[in-house]
C-alpha atoms as a PDB file:
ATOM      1  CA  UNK A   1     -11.679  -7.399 -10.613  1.00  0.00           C
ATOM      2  CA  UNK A   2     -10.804 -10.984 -10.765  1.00  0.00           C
ATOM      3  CA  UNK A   3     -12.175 -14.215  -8.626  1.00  0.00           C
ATOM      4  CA  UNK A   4      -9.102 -15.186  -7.941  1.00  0.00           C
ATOM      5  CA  UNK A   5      -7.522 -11.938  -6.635  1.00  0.00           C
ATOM      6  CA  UNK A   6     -10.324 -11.281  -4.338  1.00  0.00           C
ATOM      7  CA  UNK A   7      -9.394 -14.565  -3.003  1.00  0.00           C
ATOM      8  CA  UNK A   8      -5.983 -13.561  -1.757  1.00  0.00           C
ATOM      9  CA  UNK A   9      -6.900 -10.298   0.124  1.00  0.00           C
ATOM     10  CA  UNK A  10      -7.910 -10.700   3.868  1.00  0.00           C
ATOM     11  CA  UNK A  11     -11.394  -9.501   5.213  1.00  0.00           C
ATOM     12  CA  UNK A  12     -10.171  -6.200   6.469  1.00  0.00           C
ATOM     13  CA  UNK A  13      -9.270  -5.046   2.743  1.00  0.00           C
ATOM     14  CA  UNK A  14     -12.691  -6.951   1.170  1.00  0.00           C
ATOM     15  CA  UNK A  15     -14.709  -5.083   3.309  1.00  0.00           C
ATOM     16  CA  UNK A  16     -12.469  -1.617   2.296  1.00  0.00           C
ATOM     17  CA  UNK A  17     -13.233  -2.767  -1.012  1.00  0.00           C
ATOM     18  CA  UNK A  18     -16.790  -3.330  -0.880  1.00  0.00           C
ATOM     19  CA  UNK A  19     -17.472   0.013   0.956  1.00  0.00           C
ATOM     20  CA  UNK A  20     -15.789   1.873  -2.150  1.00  0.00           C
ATOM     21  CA  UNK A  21     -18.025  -0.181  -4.598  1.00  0.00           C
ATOM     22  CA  UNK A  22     -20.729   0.393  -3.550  1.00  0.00           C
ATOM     23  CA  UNK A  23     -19.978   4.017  -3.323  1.00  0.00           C
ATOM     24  CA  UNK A  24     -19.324   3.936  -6.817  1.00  0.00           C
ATOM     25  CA  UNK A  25     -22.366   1.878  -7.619  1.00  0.00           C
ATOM     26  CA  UNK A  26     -24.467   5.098  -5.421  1.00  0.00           C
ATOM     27  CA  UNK A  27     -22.362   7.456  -7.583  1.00  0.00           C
ATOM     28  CA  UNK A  28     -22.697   5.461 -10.976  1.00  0.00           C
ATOM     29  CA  UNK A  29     -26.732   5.535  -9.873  1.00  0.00           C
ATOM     30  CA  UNK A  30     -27.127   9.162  -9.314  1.00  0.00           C
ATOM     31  CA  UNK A  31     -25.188   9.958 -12.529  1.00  0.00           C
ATOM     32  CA  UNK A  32     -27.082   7.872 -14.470  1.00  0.00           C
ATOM     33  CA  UNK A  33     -30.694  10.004 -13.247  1.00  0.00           C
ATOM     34  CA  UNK A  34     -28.844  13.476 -13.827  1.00  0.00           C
ATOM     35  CA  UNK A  35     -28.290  12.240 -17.488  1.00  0.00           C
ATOM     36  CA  UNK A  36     -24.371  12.679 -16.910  1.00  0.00           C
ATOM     37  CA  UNK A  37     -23.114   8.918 -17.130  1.00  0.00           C
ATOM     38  CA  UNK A  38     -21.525   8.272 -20.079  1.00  0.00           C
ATOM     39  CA  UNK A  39     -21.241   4.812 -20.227  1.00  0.00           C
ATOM     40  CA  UNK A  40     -23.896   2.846 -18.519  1.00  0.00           C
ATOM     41  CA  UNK A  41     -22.151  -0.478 -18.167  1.00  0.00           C
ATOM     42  CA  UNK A  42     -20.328   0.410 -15.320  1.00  0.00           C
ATOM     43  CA  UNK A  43     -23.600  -0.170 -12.904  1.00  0.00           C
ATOM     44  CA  UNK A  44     -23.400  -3.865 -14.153  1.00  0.00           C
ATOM     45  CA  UNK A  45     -20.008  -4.189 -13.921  1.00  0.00           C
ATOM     46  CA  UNK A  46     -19.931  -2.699 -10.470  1.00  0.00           C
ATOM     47  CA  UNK A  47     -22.641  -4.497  -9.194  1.00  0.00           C
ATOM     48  CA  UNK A  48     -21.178  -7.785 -10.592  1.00  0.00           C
ATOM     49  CA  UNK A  49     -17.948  -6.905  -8.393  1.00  0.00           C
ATOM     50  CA  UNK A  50     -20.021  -6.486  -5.110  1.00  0.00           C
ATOM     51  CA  UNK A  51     -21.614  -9.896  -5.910  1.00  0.00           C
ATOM     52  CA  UNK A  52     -17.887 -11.193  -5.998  1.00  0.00           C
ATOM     53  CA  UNK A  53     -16.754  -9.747  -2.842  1.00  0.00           C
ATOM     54  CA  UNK A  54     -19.896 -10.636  -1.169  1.00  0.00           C
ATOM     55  CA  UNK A  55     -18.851 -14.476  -2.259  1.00  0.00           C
ATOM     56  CA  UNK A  56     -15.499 -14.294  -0.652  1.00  0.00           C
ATOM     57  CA  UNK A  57     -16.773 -12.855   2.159  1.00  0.00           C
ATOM     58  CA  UNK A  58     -19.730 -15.825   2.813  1.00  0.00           C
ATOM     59  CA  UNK A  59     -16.904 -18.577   1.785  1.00  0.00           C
ATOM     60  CA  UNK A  60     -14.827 -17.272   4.267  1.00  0.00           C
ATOM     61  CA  UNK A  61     -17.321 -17.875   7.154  1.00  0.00           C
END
């Protein structure tokens, strides 16, 4: 997910998106302890996505 796409969505849908991150990241997390995540990376590159929409969101205030 891209800076600049985030950028164009309004706060209804950022906040929609953020919810189903970080259900993902909770998802990605509990994989990852049951030893069934096969590939790792997507904790980083989920978290890295919250931190985006999280930007948006403060810019926008």
């Amino acid at each position: 997910m891209k800076f600049i796409e985030l950028k164009e969505k309004k706060e209804k849908e950022l906040l929609e998106t953020l919810k189903d991150l970080r259900g993902n990241l909770s998802r990605f997390n509990f994989q990852l302890s049951n030893n069934t995540l096969k590939n790792s990376s997507m904790i980083k590159k989920t978290k890295r996505d919250i931190a985006r929409v999280m930007t948006v969101l403060n810019k926008e205030k």
